[in-house]
N, C-alpha and C. Protein backbone atom coordinates (compact mmCIF):
# COMPACT_ATOMS: atom_id res chain seq x y z
N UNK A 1 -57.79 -14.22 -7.54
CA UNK A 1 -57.24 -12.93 -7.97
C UNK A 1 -57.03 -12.98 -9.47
N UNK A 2 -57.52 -12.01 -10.16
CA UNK A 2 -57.74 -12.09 -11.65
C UNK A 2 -57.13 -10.87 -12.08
N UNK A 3 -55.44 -11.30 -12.21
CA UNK A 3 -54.18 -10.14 -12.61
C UNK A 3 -54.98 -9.43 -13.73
N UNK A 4 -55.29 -10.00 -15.25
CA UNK A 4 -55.58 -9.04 -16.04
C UNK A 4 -56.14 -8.03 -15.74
N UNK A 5 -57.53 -8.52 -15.14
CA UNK A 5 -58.71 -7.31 -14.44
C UNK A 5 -58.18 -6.46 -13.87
N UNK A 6 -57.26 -6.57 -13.09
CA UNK A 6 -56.55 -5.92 -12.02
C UNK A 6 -56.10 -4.52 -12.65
N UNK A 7 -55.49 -5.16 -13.50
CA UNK A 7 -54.95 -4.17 -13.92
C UNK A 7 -55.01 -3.40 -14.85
N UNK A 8 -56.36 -4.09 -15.30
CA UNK A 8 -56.89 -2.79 -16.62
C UNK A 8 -57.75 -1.97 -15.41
N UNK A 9 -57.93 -2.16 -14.12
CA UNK A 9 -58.80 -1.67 -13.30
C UNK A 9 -57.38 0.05 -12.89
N UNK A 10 -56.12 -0.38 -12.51
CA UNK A 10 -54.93 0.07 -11.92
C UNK A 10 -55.31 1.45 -13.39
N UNK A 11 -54.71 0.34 -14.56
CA UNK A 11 -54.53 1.78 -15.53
C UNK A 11 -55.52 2.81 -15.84
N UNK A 12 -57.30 1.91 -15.91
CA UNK A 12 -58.48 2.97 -15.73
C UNK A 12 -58.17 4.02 -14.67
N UNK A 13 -57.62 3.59 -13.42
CA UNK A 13 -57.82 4.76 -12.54
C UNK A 13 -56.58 5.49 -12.69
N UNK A 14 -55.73 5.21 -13.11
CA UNK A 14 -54.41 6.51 -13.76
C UNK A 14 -54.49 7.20 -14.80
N UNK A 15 -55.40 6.56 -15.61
CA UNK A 15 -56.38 7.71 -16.77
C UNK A 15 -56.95 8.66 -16.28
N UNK A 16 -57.84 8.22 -15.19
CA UNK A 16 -58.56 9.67 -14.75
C UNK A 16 -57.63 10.26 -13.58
N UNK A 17 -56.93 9.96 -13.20
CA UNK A 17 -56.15 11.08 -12.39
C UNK A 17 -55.40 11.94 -12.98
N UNK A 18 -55.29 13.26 -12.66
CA UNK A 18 -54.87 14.21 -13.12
C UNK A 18 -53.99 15.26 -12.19
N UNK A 19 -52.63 15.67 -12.44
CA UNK A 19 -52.00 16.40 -11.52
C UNK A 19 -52.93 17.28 -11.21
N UNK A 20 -52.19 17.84 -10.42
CA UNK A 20 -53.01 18.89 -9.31
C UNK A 20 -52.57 20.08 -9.59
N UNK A 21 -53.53 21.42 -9.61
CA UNK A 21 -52.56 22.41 -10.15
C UNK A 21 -51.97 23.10 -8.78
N UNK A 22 -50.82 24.17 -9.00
CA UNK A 22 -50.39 24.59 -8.05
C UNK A 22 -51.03 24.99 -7.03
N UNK A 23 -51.42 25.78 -6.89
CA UNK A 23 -53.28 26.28 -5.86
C UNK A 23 -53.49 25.07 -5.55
N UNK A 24 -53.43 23.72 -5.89
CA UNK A 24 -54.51 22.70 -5.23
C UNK A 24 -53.69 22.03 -4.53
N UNK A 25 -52.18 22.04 -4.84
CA UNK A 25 -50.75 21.44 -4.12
C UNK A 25 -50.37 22.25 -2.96
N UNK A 26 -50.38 23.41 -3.01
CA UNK A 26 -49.98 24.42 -1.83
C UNK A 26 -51.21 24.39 -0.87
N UNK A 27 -52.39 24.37 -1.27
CA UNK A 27 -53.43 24.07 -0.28
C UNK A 27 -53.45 22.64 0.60
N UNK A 28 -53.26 21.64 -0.24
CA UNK A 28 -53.27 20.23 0.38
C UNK A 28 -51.75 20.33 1.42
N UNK A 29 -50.66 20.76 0.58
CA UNK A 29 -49.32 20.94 1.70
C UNK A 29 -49.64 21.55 2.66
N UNK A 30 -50.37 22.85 2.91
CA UNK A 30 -50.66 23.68 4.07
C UNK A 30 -51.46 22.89 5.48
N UNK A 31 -52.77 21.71 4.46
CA UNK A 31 -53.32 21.53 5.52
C UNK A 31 -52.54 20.54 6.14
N UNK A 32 -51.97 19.86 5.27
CA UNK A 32 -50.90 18.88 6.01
C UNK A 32 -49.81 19.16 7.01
N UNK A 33 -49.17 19.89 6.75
CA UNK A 33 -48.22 21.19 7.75
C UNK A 33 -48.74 21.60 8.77
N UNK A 34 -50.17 21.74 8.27
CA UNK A 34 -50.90 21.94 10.07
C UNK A 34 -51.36 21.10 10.82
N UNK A 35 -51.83 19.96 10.30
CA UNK A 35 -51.84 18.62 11.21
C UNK A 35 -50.92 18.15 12.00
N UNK A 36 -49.33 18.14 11.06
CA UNK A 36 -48.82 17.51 11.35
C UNK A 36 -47.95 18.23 12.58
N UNK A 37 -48.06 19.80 12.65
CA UNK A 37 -47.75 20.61 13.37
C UNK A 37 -48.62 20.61 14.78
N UNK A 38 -49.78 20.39 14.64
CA UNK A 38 -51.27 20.12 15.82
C UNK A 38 -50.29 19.06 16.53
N UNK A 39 -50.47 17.70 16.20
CA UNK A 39 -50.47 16.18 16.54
C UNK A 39 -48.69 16.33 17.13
N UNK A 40 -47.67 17.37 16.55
CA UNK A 40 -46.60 17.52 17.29
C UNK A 40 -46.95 18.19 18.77
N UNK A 41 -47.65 19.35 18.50
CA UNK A 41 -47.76 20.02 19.90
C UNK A 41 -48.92 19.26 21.11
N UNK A 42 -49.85 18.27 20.28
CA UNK A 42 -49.93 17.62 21.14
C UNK A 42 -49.26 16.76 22.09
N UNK A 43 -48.49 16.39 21.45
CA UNK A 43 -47.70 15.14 21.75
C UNK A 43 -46.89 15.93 22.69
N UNK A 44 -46.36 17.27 22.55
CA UNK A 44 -45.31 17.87 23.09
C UNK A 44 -45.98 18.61 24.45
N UNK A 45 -47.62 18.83 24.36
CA UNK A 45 -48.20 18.81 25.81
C UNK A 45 -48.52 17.78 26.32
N UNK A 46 -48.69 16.47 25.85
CA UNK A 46 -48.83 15.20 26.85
C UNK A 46 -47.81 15.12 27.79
N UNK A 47 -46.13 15.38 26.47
CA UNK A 47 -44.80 14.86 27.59
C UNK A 47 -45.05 15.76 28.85
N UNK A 48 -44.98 17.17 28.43
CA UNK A 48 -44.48 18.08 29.29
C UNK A 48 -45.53 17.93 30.73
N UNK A 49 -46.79 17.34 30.60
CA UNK A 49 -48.04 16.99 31.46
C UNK A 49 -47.20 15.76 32.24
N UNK A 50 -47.25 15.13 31.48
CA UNK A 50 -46.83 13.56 32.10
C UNK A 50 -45.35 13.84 32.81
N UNK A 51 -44.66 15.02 32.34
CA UNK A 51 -43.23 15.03 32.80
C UNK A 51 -43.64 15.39 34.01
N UNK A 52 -44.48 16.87 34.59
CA UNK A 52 -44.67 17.50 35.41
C UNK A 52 -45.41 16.57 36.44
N UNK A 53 -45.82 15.40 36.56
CA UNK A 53 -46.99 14.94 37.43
C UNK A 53 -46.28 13.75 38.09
N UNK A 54 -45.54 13.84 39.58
CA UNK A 54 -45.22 13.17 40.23
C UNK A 54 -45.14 11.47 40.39
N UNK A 55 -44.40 11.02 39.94
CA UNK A 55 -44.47 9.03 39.86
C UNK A 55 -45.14 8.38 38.47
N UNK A 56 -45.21 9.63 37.39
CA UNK A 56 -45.75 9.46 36.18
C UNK A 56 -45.08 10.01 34.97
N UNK A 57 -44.30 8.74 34.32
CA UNK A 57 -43.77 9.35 33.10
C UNK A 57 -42.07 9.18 33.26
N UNK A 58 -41.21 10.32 32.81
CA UNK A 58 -40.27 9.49 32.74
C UNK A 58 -39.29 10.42 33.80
């Protein structure tokens, strides 16, 4: 592991990153909000499946 490299490699790539403008922050939050909203209601039809099905679940 060769720290110097490392880390002129770390600061090259924080040179080229660049905030995000608003439009590109409210878009990325939205799609995230909806994933994370999907993967809840999945989860929230597995229980209610697994609740409903006799000798299965809790």
């Amino acid at each position: 592991m060769d720290v110097p490299y490392d880390l002129n490699s770390y600061i090259r790539v924080l040179k080229l990153a660049s905030t995000p403008s608003t439009e590109e922050f409210l878009q990325v939050s939205k799609i995230a909000g909806a994933g994370i909203l999907l993967i809840g209601f999945l989860g929230f039809l597995i229980y209610m499946i697994m609740s409903l099905l006799p000798g299965v679940g809790v």
